[in-house]
PDB file of N, CA and C in Angstrom:
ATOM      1  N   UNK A   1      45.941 -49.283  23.828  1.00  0.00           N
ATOM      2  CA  UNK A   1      45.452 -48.939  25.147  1.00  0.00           C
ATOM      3  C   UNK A   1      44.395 -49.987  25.549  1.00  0.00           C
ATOM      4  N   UNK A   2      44.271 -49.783  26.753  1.00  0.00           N
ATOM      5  CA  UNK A   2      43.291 -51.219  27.133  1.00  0.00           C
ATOM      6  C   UNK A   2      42.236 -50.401  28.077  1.00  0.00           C
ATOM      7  N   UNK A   3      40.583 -50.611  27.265  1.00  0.00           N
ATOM      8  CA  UNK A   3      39.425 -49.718  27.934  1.00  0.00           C
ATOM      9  C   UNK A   3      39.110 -50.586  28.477  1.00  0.00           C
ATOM     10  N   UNK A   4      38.564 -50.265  30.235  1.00  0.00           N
ATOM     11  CA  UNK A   4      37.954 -50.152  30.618  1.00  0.00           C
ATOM     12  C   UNK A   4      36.445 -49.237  31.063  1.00  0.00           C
ATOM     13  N   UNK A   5      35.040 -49.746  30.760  1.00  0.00           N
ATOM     14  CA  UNK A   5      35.145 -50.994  29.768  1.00  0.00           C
ATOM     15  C   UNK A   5      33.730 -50.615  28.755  1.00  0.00           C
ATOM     16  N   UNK A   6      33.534 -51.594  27.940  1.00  0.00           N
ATOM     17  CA  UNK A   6      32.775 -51.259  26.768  1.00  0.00           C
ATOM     18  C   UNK A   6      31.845 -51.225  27.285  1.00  0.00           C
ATOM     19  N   UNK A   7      31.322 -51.784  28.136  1.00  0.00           N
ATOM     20  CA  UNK A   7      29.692 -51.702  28.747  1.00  0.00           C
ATOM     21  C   UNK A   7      29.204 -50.527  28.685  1.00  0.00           C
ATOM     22  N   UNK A   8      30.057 -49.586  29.557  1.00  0.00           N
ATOM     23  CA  UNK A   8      29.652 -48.418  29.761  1.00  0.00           C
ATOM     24  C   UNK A   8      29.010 -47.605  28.091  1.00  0.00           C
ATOM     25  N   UNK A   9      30.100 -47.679  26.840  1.00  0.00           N
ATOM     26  CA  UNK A   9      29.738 -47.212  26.140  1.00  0.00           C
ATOM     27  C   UNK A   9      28.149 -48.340  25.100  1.00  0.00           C
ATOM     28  N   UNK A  10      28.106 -49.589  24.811  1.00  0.00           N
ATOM     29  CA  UNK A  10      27.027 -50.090  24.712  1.00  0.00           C
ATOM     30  C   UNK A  10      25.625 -49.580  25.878  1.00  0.00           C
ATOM     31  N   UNK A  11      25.825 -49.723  26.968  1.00  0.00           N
ATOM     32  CA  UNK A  11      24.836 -48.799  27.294  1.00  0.00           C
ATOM     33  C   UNK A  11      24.379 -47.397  27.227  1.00  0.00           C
ATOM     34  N   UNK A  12      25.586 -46.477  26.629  1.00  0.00           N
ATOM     35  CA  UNK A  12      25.014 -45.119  26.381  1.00  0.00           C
ATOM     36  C   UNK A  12      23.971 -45.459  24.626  1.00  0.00           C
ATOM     37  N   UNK A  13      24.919 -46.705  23.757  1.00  0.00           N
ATOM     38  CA  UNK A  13      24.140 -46.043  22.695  1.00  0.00           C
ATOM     39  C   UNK A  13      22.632 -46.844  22.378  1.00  0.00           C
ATOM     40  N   UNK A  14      22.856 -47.607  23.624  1.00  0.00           N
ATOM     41  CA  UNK A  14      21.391 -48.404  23.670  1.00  0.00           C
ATOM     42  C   UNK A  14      19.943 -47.399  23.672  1.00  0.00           C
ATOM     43  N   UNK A  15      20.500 -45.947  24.407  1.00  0.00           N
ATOM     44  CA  UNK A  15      19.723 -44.711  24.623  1.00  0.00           C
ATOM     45  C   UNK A  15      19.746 -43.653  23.957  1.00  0.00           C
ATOM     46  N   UNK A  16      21.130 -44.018  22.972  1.00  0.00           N
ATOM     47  CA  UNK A  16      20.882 -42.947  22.073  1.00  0.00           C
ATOM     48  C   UNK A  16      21.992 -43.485  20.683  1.00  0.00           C
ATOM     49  N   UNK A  17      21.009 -44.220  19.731  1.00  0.00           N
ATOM     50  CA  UNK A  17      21.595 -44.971  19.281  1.00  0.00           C
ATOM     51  C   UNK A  17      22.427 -44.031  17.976  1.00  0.00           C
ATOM     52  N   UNK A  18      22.242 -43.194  17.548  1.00  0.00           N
ATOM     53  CA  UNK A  18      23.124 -42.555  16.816  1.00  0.00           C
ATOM     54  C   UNK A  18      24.760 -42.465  17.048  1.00  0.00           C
ATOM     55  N   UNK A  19      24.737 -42.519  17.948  1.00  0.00           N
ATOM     56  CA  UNK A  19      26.093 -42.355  18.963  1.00  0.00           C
ATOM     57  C   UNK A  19      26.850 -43.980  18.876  1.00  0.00           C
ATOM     58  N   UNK A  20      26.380 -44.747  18.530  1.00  0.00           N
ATOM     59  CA  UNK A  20      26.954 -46.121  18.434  1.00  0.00           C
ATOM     60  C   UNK A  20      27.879 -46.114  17.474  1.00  0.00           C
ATOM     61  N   UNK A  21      27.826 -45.620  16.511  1.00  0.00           N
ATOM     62  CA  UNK A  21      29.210 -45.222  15.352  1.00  0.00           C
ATOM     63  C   UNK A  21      29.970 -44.551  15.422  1.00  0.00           C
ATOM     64  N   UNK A  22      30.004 -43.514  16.369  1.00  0.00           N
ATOM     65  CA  UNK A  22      31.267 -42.714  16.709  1.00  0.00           C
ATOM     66  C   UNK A  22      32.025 -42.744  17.473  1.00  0.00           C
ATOM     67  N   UNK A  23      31.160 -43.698  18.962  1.00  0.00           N
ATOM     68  CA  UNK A  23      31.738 -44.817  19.957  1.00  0.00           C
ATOM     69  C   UNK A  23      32.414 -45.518  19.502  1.00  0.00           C
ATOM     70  N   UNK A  24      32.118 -46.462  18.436  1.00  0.00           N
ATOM     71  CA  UNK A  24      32.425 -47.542  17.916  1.00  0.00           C
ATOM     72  C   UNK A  24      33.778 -47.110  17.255  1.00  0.00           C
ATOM     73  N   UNK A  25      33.897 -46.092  16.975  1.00  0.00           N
ATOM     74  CA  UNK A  25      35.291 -45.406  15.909  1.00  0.00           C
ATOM     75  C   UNK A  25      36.258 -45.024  17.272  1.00  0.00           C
ATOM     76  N   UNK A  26      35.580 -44.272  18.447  1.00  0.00           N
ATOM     77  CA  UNK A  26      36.725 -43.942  19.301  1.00  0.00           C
ATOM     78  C   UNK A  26      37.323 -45.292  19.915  1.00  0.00           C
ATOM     79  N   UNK A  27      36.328 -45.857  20.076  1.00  0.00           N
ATOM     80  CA  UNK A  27      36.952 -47.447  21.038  1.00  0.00           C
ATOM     81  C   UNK A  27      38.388 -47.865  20.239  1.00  0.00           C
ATOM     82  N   UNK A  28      37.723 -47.839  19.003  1.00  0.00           N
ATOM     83  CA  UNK A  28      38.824 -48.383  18.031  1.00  0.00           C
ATOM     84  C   UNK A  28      39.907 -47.789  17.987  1.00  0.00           C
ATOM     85  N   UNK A  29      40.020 -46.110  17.728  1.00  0.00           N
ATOM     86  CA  UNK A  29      41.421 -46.111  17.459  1.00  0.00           C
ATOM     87  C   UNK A  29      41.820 -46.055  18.804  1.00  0.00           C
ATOM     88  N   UNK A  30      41.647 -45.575  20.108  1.00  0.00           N
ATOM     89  CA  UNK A  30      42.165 -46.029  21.261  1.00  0.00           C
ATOM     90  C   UNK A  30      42.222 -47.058  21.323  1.00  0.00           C
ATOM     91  N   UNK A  31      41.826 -48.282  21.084  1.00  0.00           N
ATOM     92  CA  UNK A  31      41.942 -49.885  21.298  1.00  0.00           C
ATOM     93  C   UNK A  31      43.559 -49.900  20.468  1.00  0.00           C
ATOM     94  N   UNK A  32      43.900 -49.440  19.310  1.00  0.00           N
ATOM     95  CA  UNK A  32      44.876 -49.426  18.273  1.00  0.00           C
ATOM     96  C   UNK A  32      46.618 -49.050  18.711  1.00  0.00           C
ATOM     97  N   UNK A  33      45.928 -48.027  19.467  1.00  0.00           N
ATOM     98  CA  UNK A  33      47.374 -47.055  19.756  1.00  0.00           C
ATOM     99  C   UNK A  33      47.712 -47.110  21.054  1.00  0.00           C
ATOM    100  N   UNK A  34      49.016 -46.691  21.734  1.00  0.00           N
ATOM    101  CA  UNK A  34      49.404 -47.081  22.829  1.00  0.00           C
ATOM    102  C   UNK A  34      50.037 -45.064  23.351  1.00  0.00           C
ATOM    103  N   UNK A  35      49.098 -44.592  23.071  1.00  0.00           N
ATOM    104  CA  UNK A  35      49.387 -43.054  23.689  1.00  0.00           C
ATOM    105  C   UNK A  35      50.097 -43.038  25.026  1.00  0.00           C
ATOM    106  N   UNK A  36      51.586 -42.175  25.188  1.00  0.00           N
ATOM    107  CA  UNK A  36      52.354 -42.571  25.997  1.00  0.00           C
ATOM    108  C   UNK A  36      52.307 -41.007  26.853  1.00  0.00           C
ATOM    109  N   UNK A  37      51.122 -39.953  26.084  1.00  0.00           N
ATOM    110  CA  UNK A  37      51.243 -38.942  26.906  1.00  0.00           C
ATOM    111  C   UNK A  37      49.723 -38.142  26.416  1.00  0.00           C
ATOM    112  N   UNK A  38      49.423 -37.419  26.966  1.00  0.00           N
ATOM    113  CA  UNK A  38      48.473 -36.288  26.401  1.00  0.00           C
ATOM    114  C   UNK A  38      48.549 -35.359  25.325  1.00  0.00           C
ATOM    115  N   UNK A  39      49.863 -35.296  24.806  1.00  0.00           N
ATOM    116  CA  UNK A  39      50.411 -34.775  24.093  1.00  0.00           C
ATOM    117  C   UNK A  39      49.999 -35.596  22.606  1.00  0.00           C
ATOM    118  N   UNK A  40      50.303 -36.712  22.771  1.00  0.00           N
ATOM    119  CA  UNK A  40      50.400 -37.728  21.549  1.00  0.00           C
ATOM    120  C   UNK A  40      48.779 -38.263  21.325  1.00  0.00           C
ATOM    121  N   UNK A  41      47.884 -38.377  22.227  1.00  0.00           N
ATOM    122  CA  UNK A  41      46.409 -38.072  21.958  1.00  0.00           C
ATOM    123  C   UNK A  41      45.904 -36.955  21.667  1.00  0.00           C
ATOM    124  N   UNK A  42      46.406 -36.061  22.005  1.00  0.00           N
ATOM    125  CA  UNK A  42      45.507 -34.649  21.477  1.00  0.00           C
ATOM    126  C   UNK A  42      46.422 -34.694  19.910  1.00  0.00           C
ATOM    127  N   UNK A  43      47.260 -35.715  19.279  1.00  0.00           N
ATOM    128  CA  UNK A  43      47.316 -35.405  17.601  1.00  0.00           C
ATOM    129  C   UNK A  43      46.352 -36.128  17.108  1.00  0.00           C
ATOM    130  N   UNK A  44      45.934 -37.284  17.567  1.00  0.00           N
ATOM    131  CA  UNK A  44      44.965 -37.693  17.284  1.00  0.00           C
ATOM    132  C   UNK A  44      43.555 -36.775  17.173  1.00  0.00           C
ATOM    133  N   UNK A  45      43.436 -36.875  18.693  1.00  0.00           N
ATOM    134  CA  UNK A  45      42.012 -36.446  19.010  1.00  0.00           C
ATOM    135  C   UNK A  45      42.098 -34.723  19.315  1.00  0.00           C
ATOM    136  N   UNK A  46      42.106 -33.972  18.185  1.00  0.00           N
ATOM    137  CA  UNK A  46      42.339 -32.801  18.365  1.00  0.00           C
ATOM    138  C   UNK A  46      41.250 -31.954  19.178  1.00  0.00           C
ATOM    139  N   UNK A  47      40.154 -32.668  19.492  1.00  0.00           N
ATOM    140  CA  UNK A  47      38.982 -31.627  20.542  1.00  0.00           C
ATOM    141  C   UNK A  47      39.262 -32.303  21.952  1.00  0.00           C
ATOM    142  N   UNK A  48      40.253 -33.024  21.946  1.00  0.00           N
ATOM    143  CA  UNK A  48      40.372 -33.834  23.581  1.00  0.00           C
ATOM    144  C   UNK A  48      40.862 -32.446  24.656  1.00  0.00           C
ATOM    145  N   UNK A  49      40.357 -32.595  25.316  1.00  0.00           N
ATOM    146  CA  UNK A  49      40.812 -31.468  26.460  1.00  0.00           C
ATOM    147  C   UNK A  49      41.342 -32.187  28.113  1.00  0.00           C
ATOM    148  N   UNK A  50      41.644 -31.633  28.681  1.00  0.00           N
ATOM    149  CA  UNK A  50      42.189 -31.702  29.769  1.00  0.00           C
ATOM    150  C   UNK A  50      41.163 -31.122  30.795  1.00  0.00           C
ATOM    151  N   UNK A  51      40.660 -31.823  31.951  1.00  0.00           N
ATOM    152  CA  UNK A  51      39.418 -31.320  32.502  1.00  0.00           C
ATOM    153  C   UNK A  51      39.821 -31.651  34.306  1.00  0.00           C
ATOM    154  N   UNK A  52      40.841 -31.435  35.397  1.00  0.00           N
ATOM    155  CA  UNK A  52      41.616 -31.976  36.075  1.00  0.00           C
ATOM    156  C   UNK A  52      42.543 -33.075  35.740  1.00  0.00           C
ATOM    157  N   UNK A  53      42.067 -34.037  36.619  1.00  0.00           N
ATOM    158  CA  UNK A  53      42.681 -35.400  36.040  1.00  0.00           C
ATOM    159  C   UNK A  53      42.088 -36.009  35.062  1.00  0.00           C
ATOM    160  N   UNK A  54      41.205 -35.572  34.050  1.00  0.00           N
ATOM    161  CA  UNK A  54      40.012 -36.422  33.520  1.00  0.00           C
ATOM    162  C   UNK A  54      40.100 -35.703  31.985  1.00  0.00           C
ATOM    163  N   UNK A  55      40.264 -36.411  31.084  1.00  0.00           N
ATOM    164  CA  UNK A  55      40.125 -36.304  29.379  1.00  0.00           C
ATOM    165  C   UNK A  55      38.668 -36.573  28.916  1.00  0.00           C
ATOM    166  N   UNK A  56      38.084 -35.123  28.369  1.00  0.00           N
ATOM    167  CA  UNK A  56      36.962 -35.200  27.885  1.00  0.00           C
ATOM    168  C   UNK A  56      37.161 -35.150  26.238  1.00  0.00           C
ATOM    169  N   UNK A  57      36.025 -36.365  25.963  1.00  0.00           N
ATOM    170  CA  UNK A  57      36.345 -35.939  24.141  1.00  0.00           C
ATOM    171  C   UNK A  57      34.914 -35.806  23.448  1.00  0.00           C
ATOM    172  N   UNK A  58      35.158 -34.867  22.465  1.00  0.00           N
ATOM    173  CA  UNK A  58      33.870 -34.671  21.506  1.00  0.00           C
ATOM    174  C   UNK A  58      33.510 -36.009  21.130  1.00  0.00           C
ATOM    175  N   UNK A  59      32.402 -36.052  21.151  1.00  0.00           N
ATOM    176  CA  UNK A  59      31.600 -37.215  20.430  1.00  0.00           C
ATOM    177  C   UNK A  59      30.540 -37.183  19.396  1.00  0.00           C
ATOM    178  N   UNK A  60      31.025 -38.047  18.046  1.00  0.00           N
ATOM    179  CA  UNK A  60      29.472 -37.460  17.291  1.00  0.00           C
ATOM    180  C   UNK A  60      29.569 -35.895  17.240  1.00  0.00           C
ATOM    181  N   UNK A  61      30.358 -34.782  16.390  1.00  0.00           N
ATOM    182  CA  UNK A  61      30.533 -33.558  16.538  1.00  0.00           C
ATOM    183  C   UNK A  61      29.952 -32.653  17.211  1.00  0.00           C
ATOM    184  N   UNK A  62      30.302 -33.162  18.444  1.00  0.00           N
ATOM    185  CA  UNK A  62      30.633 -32.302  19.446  1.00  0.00           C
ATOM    186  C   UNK A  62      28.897 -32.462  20.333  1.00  0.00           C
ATOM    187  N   UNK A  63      28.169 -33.602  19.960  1.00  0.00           N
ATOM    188  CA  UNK A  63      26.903 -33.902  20.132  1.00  0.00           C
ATOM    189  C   UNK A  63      26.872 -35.182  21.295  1.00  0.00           C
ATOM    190  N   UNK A  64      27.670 -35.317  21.738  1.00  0.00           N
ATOM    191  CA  UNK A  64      28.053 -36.399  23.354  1.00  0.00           C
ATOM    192  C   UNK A  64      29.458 -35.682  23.773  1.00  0.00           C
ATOM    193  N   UNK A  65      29.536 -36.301  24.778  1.00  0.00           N
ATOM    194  CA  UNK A  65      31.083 -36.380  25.896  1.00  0.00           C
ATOM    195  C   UNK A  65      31.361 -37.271  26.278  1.00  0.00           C
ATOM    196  N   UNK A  66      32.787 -37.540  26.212  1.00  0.00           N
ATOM    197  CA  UNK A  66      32.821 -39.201  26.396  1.00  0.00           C
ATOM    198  C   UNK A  66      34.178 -38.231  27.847  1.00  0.00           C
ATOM    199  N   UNK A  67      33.743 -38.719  28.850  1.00  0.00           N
ATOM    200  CA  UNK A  67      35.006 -38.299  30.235  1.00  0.00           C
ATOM    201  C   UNK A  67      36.075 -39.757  30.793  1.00  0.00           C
ATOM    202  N   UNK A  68      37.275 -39.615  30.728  1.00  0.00           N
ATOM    203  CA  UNK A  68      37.483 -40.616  30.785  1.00  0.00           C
ATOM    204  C   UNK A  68      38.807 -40.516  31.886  1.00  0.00           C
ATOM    205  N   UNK A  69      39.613 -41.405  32.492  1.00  0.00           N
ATOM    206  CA  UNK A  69      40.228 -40.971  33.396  1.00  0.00           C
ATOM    207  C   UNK A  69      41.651 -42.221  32.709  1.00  0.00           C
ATOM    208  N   UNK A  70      42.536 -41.343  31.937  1.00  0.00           N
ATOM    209  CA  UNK A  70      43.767 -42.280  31.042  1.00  0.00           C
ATOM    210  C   UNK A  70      45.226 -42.344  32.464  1.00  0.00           C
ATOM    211  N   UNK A  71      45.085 -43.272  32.017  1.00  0.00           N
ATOM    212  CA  UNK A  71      46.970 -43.787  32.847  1.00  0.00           C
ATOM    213  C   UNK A  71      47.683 -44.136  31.899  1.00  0.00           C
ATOM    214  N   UNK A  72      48.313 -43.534  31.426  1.00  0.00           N
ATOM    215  CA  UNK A  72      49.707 -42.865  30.279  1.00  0.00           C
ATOM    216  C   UNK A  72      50.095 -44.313  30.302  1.00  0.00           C
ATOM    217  N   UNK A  73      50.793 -44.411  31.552  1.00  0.00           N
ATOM    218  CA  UNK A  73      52.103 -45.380  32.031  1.00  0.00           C
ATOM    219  C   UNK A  73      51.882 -46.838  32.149  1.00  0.00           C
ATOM    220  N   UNK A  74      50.563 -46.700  32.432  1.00  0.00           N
ATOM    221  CA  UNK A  74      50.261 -47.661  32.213  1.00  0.00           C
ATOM    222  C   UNK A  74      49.254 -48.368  31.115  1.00  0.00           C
ATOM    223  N   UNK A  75      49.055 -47.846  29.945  1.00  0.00           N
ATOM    224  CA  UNK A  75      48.391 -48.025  28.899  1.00  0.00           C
ATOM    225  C   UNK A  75      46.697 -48.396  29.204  1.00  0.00           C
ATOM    226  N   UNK A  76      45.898 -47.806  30.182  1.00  0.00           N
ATOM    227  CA  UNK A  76      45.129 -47.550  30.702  1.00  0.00           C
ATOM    228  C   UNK A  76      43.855 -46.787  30.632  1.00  0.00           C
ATOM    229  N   UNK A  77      42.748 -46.719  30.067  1.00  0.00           N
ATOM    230  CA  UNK A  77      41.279 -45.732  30.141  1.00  0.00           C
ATOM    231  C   UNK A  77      40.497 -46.740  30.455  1.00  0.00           C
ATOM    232  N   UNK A  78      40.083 -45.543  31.689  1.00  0.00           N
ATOM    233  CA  UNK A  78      39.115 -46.124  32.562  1.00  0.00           C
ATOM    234  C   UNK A  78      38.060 -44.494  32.606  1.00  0.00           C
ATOM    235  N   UNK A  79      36.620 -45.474  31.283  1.00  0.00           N
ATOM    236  CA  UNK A  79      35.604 -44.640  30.873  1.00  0.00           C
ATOM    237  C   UNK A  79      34.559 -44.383  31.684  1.00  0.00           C
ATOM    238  N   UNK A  80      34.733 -42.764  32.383  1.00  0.00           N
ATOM    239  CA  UNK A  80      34.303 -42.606  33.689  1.00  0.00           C
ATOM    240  C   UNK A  80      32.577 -42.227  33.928  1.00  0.00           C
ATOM    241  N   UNK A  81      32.282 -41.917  32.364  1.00  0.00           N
ATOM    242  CA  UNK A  81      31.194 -41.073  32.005  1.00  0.00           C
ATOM    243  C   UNK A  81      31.187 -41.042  30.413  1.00  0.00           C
ATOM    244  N   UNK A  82      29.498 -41.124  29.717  1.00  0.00           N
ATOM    245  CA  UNK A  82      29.559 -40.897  28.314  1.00  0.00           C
ATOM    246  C   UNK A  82      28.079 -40.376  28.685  1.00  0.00           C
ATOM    247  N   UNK A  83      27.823 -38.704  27.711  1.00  0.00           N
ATOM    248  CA  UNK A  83      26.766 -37.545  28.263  1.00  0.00           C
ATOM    249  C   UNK A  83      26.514 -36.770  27.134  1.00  0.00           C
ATOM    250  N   UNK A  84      25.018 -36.903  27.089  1.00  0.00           N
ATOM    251  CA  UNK A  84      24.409 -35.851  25.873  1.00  0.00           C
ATOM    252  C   UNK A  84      25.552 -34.317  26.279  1.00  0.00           C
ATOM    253  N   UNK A  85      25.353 -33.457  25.132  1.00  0.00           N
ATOM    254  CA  UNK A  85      26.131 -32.264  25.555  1.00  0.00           C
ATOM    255  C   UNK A  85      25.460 -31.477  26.530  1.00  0.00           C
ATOM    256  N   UNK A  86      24.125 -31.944  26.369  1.00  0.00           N
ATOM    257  CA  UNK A  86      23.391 -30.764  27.838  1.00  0.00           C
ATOM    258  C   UNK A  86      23.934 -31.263  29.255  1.00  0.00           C
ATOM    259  N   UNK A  87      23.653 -33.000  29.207  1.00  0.00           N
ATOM    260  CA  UNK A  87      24.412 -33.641  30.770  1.00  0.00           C
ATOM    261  C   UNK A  87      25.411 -32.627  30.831  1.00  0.00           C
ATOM    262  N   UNK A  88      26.208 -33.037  29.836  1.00  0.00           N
ATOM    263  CA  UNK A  88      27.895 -32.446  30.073  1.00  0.00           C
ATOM    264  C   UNK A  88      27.792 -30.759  30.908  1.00  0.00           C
ATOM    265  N   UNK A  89      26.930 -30.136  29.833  1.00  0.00           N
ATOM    266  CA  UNK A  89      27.064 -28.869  30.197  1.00  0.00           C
ATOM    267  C   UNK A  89      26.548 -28.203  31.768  1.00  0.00           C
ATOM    268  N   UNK A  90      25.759 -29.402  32.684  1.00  0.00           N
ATOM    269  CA  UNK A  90      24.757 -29.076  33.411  1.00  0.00           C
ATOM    270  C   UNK A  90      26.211 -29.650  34.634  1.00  0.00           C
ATOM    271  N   UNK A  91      27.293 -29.859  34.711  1.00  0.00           N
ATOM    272  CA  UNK A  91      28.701 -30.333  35.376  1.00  0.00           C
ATOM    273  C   UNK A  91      28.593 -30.964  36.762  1.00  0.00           C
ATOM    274  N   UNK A  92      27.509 -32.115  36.671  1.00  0.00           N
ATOM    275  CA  UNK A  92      27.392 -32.583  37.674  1.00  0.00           C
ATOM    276  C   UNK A  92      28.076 -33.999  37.808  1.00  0.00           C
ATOM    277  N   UNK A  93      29.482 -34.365  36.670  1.00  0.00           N
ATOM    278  CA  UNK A  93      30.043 -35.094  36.511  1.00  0.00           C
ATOM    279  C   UNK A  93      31.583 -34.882  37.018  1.00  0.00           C
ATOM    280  N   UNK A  94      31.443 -33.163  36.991  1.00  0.00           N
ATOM    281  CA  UNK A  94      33.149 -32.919  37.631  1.00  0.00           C
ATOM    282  C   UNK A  94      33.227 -33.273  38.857  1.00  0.00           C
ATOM    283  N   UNK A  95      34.942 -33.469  39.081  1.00  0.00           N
ATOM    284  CA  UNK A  95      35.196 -34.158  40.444  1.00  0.00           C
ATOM    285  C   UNK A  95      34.994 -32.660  41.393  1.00  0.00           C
TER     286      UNK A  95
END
């Protein structure tokens, strides 16, 4: 898959640097694999959820949110948002 783009996640763990190793692990195996559906990421990423159009995933157990907006078809994430779990929970990120 091809992220768009790392910035976003280097600047979350510039602020919370614990989070730089579990970033660093999701980039990767999404960088690796070419997920052709939602189906075939949630074997992977078994806490990935479906949130409208937008795939939220645990981060760091379950201690960030990484929101991201995937195009299947086109081998595509475009990383829309990365959020302590309180951001997340406070939903001023939903569309």
């Amino acid at each position: 898959m091809h992220i768009i783009s790392r910035k976003v996640l280097r600047k979350f763990w510039e602020e919370h640097p614990d989070s730089r190793a579990p970033l660093s692990r999701w980039f990767k195996v999404m960088e690796q694999n070419d997920f052709g559906s939602f189906s075939e990421l949630r074997s992977i990423f078994l806490s990935a959820d479906k949130v409208g159009d937008l795939i939220v995933f645990n981060i760091g157990g379950n201690k960030y949110r990484l929101i991201a907006s995937i195009h299947f078809n086109r081998g595509k994430v475009y990383i829309r948002d990365v959020l302590t779990h309180h951001e997340y929970d406070k939903g001023a990120w939903k569309p």
